[in-house]
C-alpha atoms as a PDB file:
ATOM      1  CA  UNK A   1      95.060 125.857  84.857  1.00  0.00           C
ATOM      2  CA  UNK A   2      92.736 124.975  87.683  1.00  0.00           C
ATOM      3  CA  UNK A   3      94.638 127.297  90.443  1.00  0.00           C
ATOM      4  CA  UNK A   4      94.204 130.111  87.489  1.00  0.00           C
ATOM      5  CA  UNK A   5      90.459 129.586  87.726  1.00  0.00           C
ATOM      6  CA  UNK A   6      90.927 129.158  91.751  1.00  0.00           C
ATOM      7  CA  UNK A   7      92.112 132.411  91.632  1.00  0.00           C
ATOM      8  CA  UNK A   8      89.823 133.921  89.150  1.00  0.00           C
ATOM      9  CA  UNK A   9      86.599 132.770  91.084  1.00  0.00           C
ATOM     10  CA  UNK A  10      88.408 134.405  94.134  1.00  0.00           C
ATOM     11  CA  UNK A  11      89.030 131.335  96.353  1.00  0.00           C
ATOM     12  CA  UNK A  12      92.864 131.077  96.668  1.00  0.00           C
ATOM     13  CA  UNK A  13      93.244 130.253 100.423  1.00  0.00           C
ATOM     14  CA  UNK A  14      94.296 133.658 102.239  1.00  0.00           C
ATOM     15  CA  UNK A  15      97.569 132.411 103.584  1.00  0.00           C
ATOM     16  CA  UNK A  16      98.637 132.239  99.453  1.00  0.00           C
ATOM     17  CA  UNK A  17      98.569 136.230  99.085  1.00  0.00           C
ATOM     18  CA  UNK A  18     100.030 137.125 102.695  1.00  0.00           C
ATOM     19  CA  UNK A  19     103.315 137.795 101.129  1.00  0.00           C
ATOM     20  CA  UNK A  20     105.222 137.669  98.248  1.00  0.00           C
ATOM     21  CA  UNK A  21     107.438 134.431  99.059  1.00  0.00           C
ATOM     22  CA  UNK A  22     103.962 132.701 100.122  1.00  0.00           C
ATOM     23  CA  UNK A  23     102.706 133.685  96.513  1.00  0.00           C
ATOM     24  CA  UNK A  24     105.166 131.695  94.667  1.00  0.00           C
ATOM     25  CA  UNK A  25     105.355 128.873  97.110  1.00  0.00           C
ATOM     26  CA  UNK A  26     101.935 127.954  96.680  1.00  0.00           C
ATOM     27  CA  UNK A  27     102.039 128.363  93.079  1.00  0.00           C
ATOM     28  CA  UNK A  28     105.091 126.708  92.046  1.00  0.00           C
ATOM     29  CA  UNK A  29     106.026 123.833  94.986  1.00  0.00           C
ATOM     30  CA  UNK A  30     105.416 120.385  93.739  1.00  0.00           C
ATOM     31  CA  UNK A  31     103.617 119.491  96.986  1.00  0.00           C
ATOM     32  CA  UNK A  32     101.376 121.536  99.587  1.00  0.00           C
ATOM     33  CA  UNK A  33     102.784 122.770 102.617  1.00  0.00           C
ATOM     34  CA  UNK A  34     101.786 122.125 106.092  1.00  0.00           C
ATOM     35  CA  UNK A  35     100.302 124.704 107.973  1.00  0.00           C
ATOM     36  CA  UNK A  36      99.078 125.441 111.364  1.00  0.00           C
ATOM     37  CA  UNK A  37      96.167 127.222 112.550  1.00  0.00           C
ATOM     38  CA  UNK A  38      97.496 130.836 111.911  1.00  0.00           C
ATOM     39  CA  UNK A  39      98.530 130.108 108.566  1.00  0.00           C
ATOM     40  CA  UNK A  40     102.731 129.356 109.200  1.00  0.00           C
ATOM     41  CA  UNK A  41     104.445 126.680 107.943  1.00  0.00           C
ATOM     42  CA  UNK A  42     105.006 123.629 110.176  1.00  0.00           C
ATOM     43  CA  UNK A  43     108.968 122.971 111.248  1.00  0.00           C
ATOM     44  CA  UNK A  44     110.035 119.355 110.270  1.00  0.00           C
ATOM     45  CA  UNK A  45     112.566 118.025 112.461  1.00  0.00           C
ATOM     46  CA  UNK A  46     114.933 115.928 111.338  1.00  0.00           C
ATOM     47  CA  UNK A  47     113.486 112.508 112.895  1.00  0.00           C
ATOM     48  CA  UNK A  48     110.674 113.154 110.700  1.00  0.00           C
ATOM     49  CA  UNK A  49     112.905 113.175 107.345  1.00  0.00           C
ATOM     50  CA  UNK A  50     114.509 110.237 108.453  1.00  0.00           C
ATOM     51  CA  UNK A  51     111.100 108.842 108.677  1.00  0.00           C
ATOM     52  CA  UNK A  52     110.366 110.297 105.026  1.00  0.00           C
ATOM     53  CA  UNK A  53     113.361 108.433 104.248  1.00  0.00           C
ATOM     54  CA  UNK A  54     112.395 104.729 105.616  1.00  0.00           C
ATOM     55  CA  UNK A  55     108.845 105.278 104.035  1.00  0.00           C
ATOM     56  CA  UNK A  56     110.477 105.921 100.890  1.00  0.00           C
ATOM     57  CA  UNK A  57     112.820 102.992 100.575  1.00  0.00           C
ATOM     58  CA  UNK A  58     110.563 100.841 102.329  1.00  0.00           C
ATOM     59  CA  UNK A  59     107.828 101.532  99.294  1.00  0.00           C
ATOM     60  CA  UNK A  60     110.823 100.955  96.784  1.00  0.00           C
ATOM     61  CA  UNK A  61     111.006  97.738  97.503  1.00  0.00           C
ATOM     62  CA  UNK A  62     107.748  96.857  97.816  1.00  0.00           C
ATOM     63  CA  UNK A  63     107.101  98.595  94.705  1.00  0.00           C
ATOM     64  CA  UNK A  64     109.910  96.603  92.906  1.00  0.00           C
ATOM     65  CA  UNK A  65     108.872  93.596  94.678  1.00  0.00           C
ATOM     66  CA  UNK A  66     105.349  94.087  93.013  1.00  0.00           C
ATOM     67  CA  UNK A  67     106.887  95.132  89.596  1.00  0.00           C
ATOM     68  CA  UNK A  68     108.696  91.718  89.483  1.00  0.00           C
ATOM     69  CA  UNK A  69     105.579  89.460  89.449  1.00  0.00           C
ATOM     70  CA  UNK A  70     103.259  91.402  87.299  1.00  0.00           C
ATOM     71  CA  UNK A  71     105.925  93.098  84.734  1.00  0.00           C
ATOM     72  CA  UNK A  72     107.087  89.752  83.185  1.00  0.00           C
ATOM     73  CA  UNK A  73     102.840  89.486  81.725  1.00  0.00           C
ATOM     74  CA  UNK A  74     101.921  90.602  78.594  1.00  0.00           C
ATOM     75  CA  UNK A  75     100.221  93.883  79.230  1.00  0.00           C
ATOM     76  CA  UNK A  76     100.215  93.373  82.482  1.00  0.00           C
ATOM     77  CA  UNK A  77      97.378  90.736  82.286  1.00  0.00           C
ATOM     78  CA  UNK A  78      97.770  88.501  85.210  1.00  0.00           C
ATOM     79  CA  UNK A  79      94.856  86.478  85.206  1.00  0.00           C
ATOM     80  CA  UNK A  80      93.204  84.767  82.128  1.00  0.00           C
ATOM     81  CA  UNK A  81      94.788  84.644  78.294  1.00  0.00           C
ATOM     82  CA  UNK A  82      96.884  88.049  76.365  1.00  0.00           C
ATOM     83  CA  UNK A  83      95.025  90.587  75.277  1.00  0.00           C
ATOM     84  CA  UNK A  84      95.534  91.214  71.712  1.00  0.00           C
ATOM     85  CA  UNK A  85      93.932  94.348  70.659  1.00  0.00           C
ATOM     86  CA  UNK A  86      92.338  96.905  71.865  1.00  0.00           C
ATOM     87  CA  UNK A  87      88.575  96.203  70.697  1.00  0.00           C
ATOM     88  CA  UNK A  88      89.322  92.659  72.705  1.00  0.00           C
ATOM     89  CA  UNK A  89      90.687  94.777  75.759  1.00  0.00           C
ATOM     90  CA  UNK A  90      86.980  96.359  75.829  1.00  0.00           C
ATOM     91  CA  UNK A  91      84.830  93.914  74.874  1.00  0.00           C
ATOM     92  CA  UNK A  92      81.776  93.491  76.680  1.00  0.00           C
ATOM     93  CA  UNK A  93      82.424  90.097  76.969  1.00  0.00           C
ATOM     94  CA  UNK A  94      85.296  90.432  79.388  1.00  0.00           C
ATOM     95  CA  UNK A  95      82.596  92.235  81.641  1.00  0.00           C
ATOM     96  CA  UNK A  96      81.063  88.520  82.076  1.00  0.00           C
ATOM     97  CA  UNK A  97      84.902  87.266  82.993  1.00  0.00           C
ATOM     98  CA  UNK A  98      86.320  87.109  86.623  1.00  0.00           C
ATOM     99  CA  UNK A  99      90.204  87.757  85.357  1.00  0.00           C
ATOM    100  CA  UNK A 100      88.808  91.271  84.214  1.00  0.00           C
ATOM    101  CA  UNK A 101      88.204  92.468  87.514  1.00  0.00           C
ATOM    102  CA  UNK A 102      91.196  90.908  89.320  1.00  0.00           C
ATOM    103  CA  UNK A 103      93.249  92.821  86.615  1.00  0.00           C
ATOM    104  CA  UNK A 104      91.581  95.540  87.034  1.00  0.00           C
ATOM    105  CA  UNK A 105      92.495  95.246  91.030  1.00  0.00           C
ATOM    106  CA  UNK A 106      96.278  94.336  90.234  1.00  0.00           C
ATOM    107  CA  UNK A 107      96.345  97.710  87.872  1.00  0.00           C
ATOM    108  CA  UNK A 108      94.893 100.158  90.670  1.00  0.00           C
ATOM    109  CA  UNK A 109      96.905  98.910  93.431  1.00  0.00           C
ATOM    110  CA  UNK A 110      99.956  99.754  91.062  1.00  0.00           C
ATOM    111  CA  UNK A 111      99.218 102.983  90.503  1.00  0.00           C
ATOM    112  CA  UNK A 112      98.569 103.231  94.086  1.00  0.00           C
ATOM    113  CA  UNK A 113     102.288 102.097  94.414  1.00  0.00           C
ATOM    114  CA  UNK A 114     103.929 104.536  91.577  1.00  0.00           C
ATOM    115  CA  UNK A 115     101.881 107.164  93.119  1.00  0.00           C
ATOM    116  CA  UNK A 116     102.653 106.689  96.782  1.00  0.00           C
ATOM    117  CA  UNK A 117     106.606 105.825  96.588  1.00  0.00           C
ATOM    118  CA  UNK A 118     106.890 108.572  94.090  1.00  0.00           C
ATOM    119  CA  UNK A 119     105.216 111.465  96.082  1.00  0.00           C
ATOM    120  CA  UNK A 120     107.592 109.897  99.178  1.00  0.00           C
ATOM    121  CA  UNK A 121     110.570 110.528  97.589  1.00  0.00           C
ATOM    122  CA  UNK A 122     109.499 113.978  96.582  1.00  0.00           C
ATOM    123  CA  UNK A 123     108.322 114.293 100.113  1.00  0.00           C
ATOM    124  CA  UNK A 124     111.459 113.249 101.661  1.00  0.00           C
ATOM    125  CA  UNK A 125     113.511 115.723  99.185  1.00  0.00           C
ATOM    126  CA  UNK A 126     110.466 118.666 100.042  1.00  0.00           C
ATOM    127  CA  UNK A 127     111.181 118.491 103.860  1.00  0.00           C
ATOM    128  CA  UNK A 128     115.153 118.104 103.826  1.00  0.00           C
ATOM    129  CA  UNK A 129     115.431 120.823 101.537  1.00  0.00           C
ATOM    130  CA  UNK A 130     112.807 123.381 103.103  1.00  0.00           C
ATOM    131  CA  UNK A 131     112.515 121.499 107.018  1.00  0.00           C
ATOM    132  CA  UNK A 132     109.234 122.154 106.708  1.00  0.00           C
ATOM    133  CA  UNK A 133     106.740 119.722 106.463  1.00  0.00           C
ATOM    134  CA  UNK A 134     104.101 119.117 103.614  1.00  0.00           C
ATOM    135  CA  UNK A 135     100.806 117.505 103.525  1.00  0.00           C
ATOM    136  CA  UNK A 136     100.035 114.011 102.578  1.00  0.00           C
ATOM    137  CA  UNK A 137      99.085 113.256  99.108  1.00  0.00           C
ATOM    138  CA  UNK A 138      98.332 109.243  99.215  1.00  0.00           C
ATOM    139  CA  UNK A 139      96.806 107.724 102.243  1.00  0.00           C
ATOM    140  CA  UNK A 140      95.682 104.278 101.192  1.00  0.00           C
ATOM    141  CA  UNK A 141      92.910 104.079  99.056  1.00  0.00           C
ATOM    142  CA  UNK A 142      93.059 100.690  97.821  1.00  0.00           C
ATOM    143  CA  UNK A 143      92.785  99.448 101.343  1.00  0.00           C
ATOM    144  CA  UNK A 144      91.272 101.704 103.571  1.00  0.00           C
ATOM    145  CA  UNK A 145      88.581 103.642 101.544  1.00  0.00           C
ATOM    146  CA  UNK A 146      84.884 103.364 103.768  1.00  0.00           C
ATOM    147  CA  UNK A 147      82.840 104.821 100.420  1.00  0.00           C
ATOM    148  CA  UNK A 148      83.395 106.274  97.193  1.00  0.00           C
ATOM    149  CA  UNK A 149      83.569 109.982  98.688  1.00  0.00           C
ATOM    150  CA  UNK A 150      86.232 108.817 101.161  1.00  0.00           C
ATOM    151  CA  UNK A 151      88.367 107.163  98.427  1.00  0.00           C
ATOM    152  CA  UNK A 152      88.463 109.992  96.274  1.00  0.00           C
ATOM    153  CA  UNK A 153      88.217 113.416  98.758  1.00  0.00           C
ATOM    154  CA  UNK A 154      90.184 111.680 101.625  1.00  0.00           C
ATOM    155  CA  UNK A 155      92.942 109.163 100.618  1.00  0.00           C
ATOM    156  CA  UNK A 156      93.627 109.682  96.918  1.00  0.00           C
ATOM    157  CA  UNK A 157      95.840 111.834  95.337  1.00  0.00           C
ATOM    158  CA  UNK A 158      94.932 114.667  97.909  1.00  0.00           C
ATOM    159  CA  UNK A 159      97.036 117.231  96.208  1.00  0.00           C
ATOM    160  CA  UNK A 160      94.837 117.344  92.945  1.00  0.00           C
ATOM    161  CA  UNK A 161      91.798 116.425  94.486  1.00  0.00           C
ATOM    162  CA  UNK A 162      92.234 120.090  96.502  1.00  0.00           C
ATOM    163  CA  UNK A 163      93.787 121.711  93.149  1.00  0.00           C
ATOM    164  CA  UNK A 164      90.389 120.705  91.347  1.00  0.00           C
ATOM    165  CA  UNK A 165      88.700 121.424  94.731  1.00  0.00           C
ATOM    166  CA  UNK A 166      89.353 125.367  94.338  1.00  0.00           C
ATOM    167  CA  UNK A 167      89.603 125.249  90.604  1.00  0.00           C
ATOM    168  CA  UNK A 168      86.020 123.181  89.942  1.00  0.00           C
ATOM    169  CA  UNK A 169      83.849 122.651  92.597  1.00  0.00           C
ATOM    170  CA  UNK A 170      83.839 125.720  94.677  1.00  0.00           C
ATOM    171  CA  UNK A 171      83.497 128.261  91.377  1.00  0.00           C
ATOM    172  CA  UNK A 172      80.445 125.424  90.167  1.00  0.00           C
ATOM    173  CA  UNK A 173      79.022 125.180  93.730  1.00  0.00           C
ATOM    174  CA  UNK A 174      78.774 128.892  94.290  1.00  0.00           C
ATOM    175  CA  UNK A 175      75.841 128.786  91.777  1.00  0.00           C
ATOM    176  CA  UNK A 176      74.798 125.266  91.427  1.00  0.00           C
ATOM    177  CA  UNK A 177      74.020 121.974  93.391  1.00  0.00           C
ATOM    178  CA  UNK A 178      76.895 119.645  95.028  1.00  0.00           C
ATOM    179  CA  UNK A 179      75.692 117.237  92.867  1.00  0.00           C
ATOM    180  CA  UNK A 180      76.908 119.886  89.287  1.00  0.00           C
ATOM    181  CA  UNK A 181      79.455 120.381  91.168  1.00  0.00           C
ATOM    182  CA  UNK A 182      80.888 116.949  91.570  1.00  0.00           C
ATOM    183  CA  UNK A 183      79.787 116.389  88.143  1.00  0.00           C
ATOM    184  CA  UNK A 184      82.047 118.954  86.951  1.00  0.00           C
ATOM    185  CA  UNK A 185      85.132 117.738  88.804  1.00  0.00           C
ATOM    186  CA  UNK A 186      84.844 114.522  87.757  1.00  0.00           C
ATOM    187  CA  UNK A 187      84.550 115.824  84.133  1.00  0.00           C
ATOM    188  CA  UNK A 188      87.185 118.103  84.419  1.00  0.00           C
ATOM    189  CA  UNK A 189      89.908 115.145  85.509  1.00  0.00           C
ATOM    190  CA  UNK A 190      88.431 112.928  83.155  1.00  0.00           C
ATOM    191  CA  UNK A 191      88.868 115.826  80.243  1.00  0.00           C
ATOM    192  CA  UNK A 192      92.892 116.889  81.802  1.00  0.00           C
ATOM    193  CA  UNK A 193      93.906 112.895  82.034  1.00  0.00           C
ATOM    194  CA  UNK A 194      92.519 112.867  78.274  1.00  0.00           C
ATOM    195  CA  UNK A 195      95.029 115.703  77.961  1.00  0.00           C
ATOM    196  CA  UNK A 196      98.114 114.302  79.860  1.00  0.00           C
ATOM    197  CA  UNK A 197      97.455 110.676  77.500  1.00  0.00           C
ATOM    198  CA  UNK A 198      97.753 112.954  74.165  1.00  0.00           C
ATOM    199  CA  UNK A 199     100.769 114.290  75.713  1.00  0.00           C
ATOM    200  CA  UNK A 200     102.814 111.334  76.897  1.00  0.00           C
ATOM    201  CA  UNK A 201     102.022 109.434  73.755  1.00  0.00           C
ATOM    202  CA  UNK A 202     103.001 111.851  71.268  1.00  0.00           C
ATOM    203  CA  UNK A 203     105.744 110.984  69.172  1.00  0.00           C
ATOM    204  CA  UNK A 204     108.811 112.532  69.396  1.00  0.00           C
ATOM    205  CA  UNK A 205     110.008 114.193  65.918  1.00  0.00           C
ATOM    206  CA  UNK A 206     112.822 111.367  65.768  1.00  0.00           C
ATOM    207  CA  UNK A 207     109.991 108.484  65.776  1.00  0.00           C
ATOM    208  CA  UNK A 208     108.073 109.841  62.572  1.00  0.00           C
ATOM    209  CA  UNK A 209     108.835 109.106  58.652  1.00  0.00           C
ATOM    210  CA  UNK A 210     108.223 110.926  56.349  1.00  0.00           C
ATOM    211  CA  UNK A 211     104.839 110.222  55.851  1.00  0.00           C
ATOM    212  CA  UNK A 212     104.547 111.226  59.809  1.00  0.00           C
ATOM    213  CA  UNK A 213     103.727 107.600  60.566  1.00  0.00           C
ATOM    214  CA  UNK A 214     105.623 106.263  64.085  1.00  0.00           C
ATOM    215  CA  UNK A 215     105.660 102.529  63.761  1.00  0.00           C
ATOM    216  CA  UNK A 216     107.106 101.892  67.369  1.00  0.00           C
ATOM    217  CA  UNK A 217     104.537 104.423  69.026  1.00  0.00           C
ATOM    218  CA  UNK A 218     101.756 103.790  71.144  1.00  0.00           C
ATOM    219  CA  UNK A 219      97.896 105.756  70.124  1.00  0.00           C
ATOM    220  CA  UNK A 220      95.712 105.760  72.673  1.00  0.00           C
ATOM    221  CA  UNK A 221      92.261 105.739  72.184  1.00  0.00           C
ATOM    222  CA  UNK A 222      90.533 108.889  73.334  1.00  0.00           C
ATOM    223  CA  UNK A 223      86.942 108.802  75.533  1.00  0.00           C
ATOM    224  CA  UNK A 224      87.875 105.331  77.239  1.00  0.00           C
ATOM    225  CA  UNK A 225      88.920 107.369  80.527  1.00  0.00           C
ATOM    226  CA  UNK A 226      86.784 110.237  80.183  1.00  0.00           C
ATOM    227  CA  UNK A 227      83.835 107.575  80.721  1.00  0.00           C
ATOM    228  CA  UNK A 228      86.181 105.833  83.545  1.00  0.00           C
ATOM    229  CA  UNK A 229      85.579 109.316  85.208  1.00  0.00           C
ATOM    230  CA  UNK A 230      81.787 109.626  84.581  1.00  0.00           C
ATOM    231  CA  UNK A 231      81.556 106.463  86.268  1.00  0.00           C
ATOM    232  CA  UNK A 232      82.937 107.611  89.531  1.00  0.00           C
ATOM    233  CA  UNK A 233      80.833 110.883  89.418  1.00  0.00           C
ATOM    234  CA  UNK A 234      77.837 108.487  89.373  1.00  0.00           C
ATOM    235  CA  UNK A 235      78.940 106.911  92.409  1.00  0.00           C
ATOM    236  CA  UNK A 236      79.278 109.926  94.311  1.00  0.00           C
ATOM    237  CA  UNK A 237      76.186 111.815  92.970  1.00  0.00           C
ATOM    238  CA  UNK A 238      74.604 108.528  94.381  1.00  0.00           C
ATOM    239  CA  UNK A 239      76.577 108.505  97.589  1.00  0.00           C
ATOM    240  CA  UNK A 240      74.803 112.326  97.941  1.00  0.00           C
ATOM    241  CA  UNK A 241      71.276 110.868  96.864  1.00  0.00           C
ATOM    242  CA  UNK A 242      70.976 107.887  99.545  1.00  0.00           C
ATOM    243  CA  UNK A 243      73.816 107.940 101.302  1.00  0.00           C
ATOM    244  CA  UNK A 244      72.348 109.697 104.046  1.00  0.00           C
ATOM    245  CA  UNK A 245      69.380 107.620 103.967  1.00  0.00           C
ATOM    246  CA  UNK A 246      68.228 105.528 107.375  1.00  0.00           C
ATOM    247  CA  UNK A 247      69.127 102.259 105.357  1.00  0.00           C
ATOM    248  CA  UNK A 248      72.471 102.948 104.052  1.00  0.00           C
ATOM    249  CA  UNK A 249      73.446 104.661 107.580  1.00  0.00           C
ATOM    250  CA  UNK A 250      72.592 101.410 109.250  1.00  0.00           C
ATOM    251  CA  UNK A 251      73.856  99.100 107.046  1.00  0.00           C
ATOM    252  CA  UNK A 252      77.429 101.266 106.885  1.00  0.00           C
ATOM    253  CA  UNK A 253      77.869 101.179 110.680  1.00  0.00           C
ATOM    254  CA  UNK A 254      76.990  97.224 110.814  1.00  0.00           C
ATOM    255  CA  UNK A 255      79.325  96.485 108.100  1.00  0.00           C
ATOM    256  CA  UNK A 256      82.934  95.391 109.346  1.00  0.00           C
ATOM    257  CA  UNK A 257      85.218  98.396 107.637  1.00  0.00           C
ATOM    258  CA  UNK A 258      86.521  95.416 105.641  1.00  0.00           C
ATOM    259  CA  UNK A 259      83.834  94.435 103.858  1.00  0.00           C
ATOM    260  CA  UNK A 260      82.614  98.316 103.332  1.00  0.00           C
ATOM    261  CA  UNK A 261      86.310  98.826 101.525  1.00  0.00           C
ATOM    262  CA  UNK A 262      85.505  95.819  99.511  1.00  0.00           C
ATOM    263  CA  UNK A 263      82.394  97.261  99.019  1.00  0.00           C
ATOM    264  CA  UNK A 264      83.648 100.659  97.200  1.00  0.00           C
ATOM    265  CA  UNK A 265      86.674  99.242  95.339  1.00  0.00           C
ATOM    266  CA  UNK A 266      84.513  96.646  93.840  1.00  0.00           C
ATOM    267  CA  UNK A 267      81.995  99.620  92.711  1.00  0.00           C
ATOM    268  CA  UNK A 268      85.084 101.102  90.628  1.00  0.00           C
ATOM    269  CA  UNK A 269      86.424  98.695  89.263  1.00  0.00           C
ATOM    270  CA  UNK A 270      84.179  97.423  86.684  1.00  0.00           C
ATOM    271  CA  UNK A 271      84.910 100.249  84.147  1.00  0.00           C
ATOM    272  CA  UNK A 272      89.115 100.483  85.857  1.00  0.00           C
ATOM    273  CA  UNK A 273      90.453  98.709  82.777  1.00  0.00           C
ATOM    274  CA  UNK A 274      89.021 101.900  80.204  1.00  0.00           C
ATOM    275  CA  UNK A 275      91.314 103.891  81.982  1.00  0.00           C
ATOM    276  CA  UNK A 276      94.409 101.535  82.875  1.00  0.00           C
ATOM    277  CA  UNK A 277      94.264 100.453  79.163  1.00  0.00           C
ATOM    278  CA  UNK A 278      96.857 103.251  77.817  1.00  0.00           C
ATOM    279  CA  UNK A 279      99.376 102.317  80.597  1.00  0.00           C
ATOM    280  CA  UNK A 280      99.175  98.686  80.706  1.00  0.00           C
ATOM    281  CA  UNK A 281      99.695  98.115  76.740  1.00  0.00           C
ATOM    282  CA  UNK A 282     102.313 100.656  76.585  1.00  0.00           C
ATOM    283  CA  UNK A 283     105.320 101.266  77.881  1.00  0.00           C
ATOM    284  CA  UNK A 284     105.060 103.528  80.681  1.00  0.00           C
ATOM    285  CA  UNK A 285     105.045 101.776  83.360  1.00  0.00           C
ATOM    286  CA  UNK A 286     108.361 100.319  82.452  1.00  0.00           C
ATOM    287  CA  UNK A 287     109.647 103.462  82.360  1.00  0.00           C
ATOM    288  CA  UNK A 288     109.027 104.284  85.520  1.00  0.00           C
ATOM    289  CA  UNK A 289     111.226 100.768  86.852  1.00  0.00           C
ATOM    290  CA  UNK A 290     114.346 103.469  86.688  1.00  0.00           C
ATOM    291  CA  UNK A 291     116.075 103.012  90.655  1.00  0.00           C
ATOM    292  CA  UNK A 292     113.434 100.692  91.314  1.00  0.00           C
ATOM    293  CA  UNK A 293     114.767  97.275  92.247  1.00  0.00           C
ATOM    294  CA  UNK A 294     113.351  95.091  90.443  1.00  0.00           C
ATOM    295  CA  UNK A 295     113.798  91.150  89.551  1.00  0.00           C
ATOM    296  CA  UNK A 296     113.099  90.150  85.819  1.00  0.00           C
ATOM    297  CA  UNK A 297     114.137  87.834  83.437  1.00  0.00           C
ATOM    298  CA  UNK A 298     116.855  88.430  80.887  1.00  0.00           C
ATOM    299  CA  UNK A 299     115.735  87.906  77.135  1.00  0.00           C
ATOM    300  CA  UNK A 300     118.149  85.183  75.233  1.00  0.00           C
END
């Protein structure tokens, strides 16, 4: 959808429409290939799968390692008492609560893990298959983010921040401010995760009676992430209002980066928990524990 409006608005990078085999690989491939400064594709030597390969494994276990001392808590709530429904889960009273926020923290940095061991084993099958190398998608947010604009335009999920790059922000800032057109990206996620929860949780025709009722099934409440995603558009609309300002300039380059990552990830986490909500009460993440090696209890 957004590389169809990429295209419409008429900024599909060049190298995309050089030939026909370019066409289709930048349409269809999973991942973004690496290219050089004439627009070719970027050998990758075999050393460099192998190292694909240790990355890989080496975030398996780390992943399963992480899995094992969260996934055996209800919901994955780590810190404090169960949460047992949903108009508990976002209360504002849990606002007021420590345990919110350092749930909040244990959700992101999993999705940080799914996400980056994941998108390196589709990396390492990418470059052995094609010996080409691709761009990074992941490049550790959680930990190495130095403001809101770096977390989100330079470390996470880099492939659909530059898919919603093309298909958002360039079209809206060709005739309006950065600021609309940050807006709009962030709206535009916020409105397509919306869009991916109606689609993961909808039951399959096996689940339903005959009165269409799924008992088993998961329904997500709609508008909870869509105001996750507002939230980070106000941080970076006011990232662009003062962050050039003589104050925040010196105060960012006496801050230890340390305490400036603290900084942002503390900024986005307060509202975290509208959008990890979905994923932490359900299933999914269990799903995803498939080849991951993970230690867990056996029920009697």
């Amino acid at each position: 959808m957004f590389r169809a409006t990429e295209a419409a608005h008429g900024f599909a990078p060049k190298h995309s429409t050089k030939t026909e085999r370019d066409y289709i690989v930048y349409y269809a491939s999973l991942l973004i290939f690496s290219r050089d400064k004439e627009g070719n594709y970027i050998k990758c030597p075999w050393g460099k799968v192998a190292q694909h390969a240790y990355n890989f494994l080496g975030f398996l276990v780390v992943l399963g390692m992480y899995n094992s001392i969260i996934m055996p808590h209800k919901d994955l709530v780590v810190f404090g008492e169960p949460v047992n429904s949903r108009s508990e889960w976002h209360s504002l009273q849990r606002f007021m609560t420590w345990e919110l926020y350092a749930n909040n923290m244990i959700h992101a940095v999993l999705f940080q893990l799914y996400l980056t061991t994941y998108v390196k084993g589709v990396t390492l099958i990418w470059t052995a298959l094609s010996r080409c190398q691709v761009d990074e998608v992941m490049k550790n947010p959680m930990f190495e983010s130095r403001s809101p604009s770096d977390f989100w335009s330079r470390r996470w999920n880099l492939l659909i921040h530059r898919v919603l790059k093309g298909g958002v922000y360039k079209p809206v800032r060709k005739h309006g401010s950065i600021a609309l057109a940050c807006i709009s990206v962030f709206l535009a996620s916020g409105l397509f995760h919306e869009f991916l929860l109606a689609v993961m949780f909808q039951p399959l025709p096996d689940q339903v009676d005959s009165q269409g009722n799924c008992a088993g099934c998961f329904s997500p409440a709609y508008g909870y992430t869509l105001a996750f995603f507002i939230w980070q558009a106000v941080l970076i609309v006011g990232e662009i209002a003062f962050g050039r300002s003589k104050f925040f300039q010196t105060l960012g380059k006496s801050l230890p980066s340390t305490v400036r990552t603290i900084l942002v990830i503390s900024l986005g986490l307060p509202l975290a928990h509208m959008f990890s909500e979905p994923y932490a009460r359900s299933k999914f993440f269990q799903s995803g524990l498939q080849g991951v090696p993970t230690v867990l209890a056996l029920n009697n």
